[in-house]
Protein backbone atom coordinates (compact mmCIF):
# COMPACT_ATOMS: atom_id res chain seq x y z
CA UNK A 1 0.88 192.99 195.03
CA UNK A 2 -1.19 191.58 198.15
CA UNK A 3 -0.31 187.90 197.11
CA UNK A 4 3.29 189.40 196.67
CA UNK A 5 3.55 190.98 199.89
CA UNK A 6 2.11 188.33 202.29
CA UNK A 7 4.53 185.91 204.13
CA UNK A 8 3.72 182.60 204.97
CA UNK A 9 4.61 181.65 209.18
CA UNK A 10 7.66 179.87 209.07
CA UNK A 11 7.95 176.70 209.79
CA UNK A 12 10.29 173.66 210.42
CA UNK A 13 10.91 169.94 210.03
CA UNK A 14 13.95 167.71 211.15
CA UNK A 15 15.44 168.48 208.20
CA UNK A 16 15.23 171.75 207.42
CA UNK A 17 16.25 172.47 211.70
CA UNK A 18 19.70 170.25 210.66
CA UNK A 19 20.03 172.24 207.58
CA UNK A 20 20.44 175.31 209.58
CA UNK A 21 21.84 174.29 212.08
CA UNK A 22 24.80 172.29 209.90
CA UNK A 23 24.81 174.93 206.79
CA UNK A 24 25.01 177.98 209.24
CA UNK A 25 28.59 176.07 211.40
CA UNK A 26 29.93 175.52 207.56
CA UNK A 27 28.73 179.31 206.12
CA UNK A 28 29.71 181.27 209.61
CA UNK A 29 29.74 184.86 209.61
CA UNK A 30 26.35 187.08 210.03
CA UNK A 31 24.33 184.79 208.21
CA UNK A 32 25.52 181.60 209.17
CA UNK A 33 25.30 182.36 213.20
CA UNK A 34 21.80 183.48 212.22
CA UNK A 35 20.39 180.34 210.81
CA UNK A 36 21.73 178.40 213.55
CA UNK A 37 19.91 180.73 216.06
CA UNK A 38 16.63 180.10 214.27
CA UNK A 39 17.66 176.45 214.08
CA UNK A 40 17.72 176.76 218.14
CA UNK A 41 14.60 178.84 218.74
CA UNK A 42 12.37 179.27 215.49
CA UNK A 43 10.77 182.49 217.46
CA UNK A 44 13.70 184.84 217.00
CA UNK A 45 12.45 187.19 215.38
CA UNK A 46 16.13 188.65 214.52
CA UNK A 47 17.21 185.87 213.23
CA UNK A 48 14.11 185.25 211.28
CA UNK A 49 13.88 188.03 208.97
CA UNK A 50 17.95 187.44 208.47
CA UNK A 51 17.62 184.53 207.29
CA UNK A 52 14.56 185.11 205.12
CA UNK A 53 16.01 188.17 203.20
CA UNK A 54 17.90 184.85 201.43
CA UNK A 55 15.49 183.95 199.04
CA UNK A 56 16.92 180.59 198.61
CA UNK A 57 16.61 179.88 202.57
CA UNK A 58 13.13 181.58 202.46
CA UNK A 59 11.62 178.89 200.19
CA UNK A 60 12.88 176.68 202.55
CA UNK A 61 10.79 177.57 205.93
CA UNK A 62 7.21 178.87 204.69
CA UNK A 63 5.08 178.03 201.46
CA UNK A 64 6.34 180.53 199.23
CA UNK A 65 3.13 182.14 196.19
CA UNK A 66 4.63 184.04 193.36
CA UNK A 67 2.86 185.59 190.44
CA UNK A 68 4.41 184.10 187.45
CA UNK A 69 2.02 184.94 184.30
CA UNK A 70 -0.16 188.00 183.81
CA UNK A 71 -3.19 188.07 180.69
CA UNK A 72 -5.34 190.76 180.13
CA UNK A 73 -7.40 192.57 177.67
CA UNK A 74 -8.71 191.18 174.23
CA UNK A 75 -7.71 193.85 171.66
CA UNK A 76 -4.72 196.59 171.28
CA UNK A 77 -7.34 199.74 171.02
CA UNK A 78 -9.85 198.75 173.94
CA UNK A 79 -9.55 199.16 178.01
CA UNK A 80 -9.16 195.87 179.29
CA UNK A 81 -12.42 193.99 180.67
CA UNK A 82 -10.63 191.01 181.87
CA UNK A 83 -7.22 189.97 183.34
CA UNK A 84 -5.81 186.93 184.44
CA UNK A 85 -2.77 185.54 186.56
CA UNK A 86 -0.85 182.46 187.57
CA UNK A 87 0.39 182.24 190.87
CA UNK A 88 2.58 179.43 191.86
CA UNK A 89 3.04 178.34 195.44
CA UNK A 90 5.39 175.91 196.24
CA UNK A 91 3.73 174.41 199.37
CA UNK A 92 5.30 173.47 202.62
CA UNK A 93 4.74 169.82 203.64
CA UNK A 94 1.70 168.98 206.20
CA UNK A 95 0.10 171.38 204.26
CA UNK A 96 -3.02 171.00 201.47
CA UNK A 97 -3.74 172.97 198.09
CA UNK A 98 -7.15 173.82 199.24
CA UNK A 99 -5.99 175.54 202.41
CA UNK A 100 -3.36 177.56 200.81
CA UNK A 101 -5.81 178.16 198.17
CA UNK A 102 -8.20 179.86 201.30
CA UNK A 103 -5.16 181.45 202.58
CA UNK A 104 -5.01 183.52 199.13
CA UNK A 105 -8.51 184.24 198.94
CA UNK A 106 -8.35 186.02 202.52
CA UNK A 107 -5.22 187.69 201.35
CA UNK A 108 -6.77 188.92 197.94
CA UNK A 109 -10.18 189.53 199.82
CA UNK A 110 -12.05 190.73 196.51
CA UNK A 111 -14.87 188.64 195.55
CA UNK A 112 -14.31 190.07 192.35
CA UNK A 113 -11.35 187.77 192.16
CA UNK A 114 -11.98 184.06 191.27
CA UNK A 115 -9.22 181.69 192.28
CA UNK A 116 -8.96 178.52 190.51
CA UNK A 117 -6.94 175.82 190.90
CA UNK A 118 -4.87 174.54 187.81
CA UNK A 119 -3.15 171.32 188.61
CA UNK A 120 -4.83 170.05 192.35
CA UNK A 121 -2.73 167.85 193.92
CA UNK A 122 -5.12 166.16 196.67
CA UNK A 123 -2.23 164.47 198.20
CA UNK A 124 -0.52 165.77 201.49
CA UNK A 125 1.62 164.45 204.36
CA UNK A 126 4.49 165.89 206.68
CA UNK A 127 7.77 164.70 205.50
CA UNK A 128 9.74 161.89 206.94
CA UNK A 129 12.15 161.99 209.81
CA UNK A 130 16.29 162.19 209.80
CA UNK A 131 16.00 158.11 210.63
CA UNK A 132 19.50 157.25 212.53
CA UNK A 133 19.05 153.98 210.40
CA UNK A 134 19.15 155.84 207.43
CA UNK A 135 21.32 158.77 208.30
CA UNK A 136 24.22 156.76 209.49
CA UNK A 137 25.05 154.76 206.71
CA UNK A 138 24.88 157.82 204.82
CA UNK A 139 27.43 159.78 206.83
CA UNK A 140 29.76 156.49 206.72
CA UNK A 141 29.84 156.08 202.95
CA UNK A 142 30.19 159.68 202.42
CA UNK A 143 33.11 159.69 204.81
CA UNK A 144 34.86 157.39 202.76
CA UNK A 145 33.81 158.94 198.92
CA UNK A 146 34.50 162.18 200.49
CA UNK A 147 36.65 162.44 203.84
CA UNK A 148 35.86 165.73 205.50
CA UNK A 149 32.77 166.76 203.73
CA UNK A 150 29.67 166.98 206.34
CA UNK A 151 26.54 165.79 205.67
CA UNK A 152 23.95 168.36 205.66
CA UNK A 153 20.11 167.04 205.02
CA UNK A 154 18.09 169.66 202.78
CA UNK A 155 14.56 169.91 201.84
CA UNK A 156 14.04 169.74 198.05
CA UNK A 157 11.51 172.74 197.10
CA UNK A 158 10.88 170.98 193.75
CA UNK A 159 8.56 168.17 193.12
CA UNK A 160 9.60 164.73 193.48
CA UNK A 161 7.86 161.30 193.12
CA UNK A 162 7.17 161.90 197.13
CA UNK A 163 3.94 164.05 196.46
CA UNK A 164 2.57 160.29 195.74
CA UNK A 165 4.75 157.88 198.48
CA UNK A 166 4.94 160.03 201.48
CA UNK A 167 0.95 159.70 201.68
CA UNK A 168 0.68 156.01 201.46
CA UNK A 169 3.23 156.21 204.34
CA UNK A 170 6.42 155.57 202.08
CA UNK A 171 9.26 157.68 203.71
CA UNK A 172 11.18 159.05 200.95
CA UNK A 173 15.05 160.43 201.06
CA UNK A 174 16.83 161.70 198.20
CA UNK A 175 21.10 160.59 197.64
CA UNK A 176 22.74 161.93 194.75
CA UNK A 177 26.33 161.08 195.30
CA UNK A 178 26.97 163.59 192.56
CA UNK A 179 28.99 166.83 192.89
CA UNK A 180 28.25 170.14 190.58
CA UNK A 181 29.84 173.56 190.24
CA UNK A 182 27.36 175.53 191.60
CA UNK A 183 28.54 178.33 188.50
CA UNK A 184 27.91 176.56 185.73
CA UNK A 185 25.73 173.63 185.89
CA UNK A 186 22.96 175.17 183.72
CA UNK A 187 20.46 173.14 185.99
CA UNK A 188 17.21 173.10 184.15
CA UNK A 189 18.91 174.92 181.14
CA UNK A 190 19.45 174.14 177.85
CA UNK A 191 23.14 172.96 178.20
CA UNK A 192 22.50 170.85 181.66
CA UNK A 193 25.08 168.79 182.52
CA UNK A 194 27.51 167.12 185.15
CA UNK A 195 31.06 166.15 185.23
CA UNK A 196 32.20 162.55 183.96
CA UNK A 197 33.59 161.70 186.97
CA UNK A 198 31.04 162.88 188.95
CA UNK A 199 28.98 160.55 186.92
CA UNK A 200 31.00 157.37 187.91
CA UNK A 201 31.67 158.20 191.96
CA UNK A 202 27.96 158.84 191.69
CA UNK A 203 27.58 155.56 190.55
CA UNK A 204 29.84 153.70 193.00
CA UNK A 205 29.00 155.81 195.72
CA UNK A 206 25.18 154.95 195.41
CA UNK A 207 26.05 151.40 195.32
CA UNK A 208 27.75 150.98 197.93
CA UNK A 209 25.48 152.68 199.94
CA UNK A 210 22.56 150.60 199.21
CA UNK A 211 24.74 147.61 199.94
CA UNK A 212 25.33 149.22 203.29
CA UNK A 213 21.44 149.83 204.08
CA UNK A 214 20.24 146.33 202.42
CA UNK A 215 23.27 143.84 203.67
C-alpha cells in the first residue's frame, strides 16, 4: 500500500511539454485546457493532479512503481512466514534503477523488507531533444501521407532498443507511419494486428521520409 500510494514529482522533457501542449489544443475541453496549462507552468498544482487522475498521462510525467505479483506462505494449513512481491517501475529518463530502488526503500522504511533488484539495467541518460532537423521533415512527409493530421511527439513508456543507444550518445526517435483503431488493435494480445493498408502507407511513408532526412 505505501509503494502504492507514493507519487513520484513530475517531471518533463521536450517531448512530453509538446505532447501536452499539442494533445491538450486537439482533446480541448476540461482536460485538454489542463494539460496545456501544465505544459506552460509544470507548478500548477490544479492542473497537475487533473491531468494525473489519467492514468495513461500519469505514466507519462513521473516514474510510475506498481505491485504486480504477490507470494506468500509455504503450505495451505500454516500462517505464512514469508511473502514476496514484484514491483515494477517504469522509470522516467535521467533517472537510475539504484536511485529509484532507494526511493522505495525510504518509502517502505521497514528493514524487515529486503528489496532486490530483478533485471538491473545500469544504463541511464535523459532523452533526446525535438531536433528541428529531425522534426521538420517529419511534419512535411506527414503533411503529404496525411494532410491535416498534426504531429504530436510522445514519450514511449515501454522499452525500446534506446535503454542501450541513448547512453553511448545515440539520439533515438521512434516513426511508425502506421495508423490503428485504438478499439481493437489487441496490442500485445493474442490476436495483434494492423490494417493492410496501414501496412503499405507505413511502408511508403517511412521511405520517403528517410529519403527526405538522408538526400
Amino acid at each position: 500500500l505505501k509503494v502504492r500510494d507514493h507519487g513520484f514529482p513530475i517531471e518533463m522533457t521536450d517531448t512530453t511539454r509538446t505532447y501536452l501542449a499539442r494533445s491538450g489544443a486537439v482533446m480541448g475541453g476540461e482536460l485538454g485546457a489542463a494539460m496545456q496549462a501544465l505544459s506552460a507552468n509544470p507548478a500548477d498544482a490544479a492542473a497537475e493532479a487533473r491531468v494525473t487522475q489519467d492514468r495513461g498521462l500519469n505514466s507519462l510525467l513521473r516514474t510510475t512503481c506498481v505491485g504486480t505479483m504477490i507470494e506468500g506462505g509455504h503450505a495451505n494449513n500454516a500462517l505464512p512466514q514469508r511473502a514476496a512481491a514484484v514491483v515494477n517501475c517504469r522509470i522516467f529518463p535521467g533517472h537510475d534503477v539504484q536511485e529509484i530502488r532507494d526511493a522505495l526503500a525510504q518509502v517502505i522504511a521497514d528493514p524487515g523488507v529486503q528489496i532486490t533488484l530483478i533485471d538491473p539495467i545500469a544504463l541511464t541518460a535523459a532523452p533526446p531533444p525535438l531536433d528541428p532537423a529531425l522534426i521538420g521533415p517529419i511534419e512535411a512527409v506527414t503533411a503529404r501521407y496525411f494532410p491535416g493530421v498534426p504531429v504530436i511527439p510522445a514519450m514511449s513508456t515501454g522499452a525500446t532498443d534506446a535503454v542501450h543507444f541513448a547512453p553511448a550518445g545515440i539520439p533515438v526517435y521512434g516513426v511508425t507511419g502506421l495508423w490503428f483503431d485504438p478499439d481493437s488493435n489487441g496490442q500485445h494480445g493474442l490476436n495483434e494486428r494492423v490494417e493492410v493498408a496501414s501496412v503499405y502507407v507505413g511502408r511508403d511513408y517511412l521511405t520517403d521520409l528517410v529519403r527526405a532526412l538522408v538526400f
